[in-house]
Protein backbone atom coordinates (compact mmCIF):
# COMPACT_ATOMS: atom_id res chain seq x y z
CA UNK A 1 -91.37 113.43 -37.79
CA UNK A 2 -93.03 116.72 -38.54
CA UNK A 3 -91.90 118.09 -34.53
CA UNK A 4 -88.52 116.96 -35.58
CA UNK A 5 -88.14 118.34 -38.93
CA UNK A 6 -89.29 121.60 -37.48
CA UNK A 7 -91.97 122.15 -40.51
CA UNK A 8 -94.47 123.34 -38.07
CA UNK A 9 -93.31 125.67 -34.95
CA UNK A 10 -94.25 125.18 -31.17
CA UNK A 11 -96.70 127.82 -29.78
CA UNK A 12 -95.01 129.63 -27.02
CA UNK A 13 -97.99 131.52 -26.61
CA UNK A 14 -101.35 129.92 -25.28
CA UNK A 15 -104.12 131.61 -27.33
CA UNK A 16 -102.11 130.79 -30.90
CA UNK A 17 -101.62 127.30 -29.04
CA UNK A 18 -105.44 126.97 -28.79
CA UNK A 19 -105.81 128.55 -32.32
CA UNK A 20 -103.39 125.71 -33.80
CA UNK A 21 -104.90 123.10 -31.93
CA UNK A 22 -108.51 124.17 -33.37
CA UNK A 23 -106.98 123.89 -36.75
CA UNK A 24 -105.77 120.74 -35.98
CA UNK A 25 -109.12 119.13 -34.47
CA UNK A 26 -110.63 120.99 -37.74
CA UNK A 27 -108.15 118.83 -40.15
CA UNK A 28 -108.80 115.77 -37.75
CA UNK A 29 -112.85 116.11 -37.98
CA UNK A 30 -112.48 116.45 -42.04
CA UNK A 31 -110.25 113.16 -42.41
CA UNK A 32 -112.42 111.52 -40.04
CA UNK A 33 -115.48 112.08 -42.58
CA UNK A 34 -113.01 110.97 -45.46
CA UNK A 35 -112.12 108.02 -43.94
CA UNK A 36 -115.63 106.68 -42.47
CA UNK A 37 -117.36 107.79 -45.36
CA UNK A 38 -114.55 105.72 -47.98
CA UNK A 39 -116.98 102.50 -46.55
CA UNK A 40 -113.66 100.19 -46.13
CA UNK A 41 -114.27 99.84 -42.48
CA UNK A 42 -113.39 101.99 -39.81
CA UNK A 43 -110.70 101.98 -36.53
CA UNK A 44 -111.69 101.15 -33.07
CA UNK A 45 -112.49 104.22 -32.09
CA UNK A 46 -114.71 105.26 -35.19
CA UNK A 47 -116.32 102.23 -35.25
CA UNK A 48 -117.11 102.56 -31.86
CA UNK A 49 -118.54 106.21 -32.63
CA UNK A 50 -121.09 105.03 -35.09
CA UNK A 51 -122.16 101.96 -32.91
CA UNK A 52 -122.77 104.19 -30.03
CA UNK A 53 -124.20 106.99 -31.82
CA UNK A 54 -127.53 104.39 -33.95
CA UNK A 55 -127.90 102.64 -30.54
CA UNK A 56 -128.14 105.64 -28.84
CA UNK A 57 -129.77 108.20 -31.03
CA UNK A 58 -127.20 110.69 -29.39
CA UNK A 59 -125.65 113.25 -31.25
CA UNK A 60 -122.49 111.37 -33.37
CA UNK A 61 -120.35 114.76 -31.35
CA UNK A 62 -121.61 113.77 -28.06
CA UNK A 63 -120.72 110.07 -28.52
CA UNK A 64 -117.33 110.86 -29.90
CA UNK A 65 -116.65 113.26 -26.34
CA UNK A 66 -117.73 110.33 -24.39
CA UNK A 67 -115.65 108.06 -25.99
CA UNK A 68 -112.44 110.35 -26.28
CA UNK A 69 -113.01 111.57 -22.51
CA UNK A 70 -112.73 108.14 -21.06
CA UNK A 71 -109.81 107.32 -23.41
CA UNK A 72 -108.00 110.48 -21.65
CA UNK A 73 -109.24 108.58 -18.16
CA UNK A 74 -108.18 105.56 -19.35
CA UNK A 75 -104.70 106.61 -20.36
CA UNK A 76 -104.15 108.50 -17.40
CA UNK A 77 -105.28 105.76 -15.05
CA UNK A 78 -102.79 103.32 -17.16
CA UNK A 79 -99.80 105.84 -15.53
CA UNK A 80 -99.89 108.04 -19.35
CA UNK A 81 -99.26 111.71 -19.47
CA UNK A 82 -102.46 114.63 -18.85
CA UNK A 83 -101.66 118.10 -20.09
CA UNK A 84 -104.13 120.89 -20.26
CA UNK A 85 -103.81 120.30 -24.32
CA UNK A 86 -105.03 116.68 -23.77
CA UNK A 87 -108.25 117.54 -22.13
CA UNK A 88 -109.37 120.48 -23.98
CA UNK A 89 -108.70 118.17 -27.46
CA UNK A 90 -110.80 115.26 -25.39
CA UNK A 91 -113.85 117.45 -24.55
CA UNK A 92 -113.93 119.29 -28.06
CA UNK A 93 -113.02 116.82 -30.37
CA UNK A 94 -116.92 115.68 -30.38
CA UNK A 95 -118.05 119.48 -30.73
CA UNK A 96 -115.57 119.59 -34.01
CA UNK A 97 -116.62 116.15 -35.41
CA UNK A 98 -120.63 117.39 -34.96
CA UNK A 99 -119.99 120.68 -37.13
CA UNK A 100 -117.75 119.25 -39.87
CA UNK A 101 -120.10 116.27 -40.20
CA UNK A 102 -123.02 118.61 -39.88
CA UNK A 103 -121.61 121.37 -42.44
CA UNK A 104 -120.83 118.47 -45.15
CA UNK A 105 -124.52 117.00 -44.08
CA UNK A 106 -122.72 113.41 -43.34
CA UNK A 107 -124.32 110.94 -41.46
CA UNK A 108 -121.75 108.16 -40.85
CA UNK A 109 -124.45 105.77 -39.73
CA UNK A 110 -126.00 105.54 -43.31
CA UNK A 111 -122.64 104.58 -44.38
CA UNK A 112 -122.53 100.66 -45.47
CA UNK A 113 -119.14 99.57 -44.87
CA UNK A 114 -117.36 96.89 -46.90
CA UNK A 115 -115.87 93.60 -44.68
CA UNK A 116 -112.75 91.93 -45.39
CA UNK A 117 -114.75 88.83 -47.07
CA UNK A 118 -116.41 91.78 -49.57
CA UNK A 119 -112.98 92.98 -50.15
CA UNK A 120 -111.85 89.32 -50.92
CA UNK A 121 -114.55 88.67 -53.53
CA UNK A 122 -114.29 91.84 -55.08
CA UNK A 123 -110.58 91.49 -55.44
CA UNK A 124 -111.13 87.69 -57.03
CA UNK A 125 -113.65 88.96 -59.65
């Protein structure tokens, strides 16, 4: 919808391409942190972020790479579309999830998440 409304314009030019993809992967990393940290559960991919990163000990960024990179594998092995844009956004996305959660001092495997059934009970209270 935005692409079609025209609210934000296509980089012609690489560098300012790179620079709006940053920004992007910046605005991506913060609602990441605001939606793990809300506790109300969290999508495949998150989820699988935070499992990976306590069984691992790794670095929450270098799980989030790993997972992201083999998505991009994934996808393209499944017959899907690989631009330069993808893979650069696949191997930094972890680097840009590390500082934001690092910079707000957010560890998203302290975070107790509420389950449906919690949800329920709450909601028949």
């Amino acid at each position: 919808m935005i692409m079609f409304l025209d609210v934000i314009p296509k980089s012609e030019n690489f560098v300012l391409g790179l620079l709006m993809m940053a920004i992007g992967m910046i605005v991506i990393s913060l609602a990441t942190f605001f939606y793990i940290g809300s506790g109300f559960g969290a999508g495949p991919r998150d989820s699988l972020m935070v499992a990976v990163t306590r069984l691992t000990k790794l670095p929450v960024g270098a799980c989030r790479g790993a997972i992201e990179v083999m998505a991009v594998i994934a996808g393209w092995l499944l017959g899907g579309l690989l631009g330069i844009g993808t893979v650069i956004s696949a191997f930094s996305i972890g680097f840009f999830v590390q500082m934001t959660f690092k910079v707000i001092r957010f560890d998203p495997t302290k975070v107790k998440h509420e389950t449906l059934l919690d949800t329920v009970k709450q909601l028949a209270k």
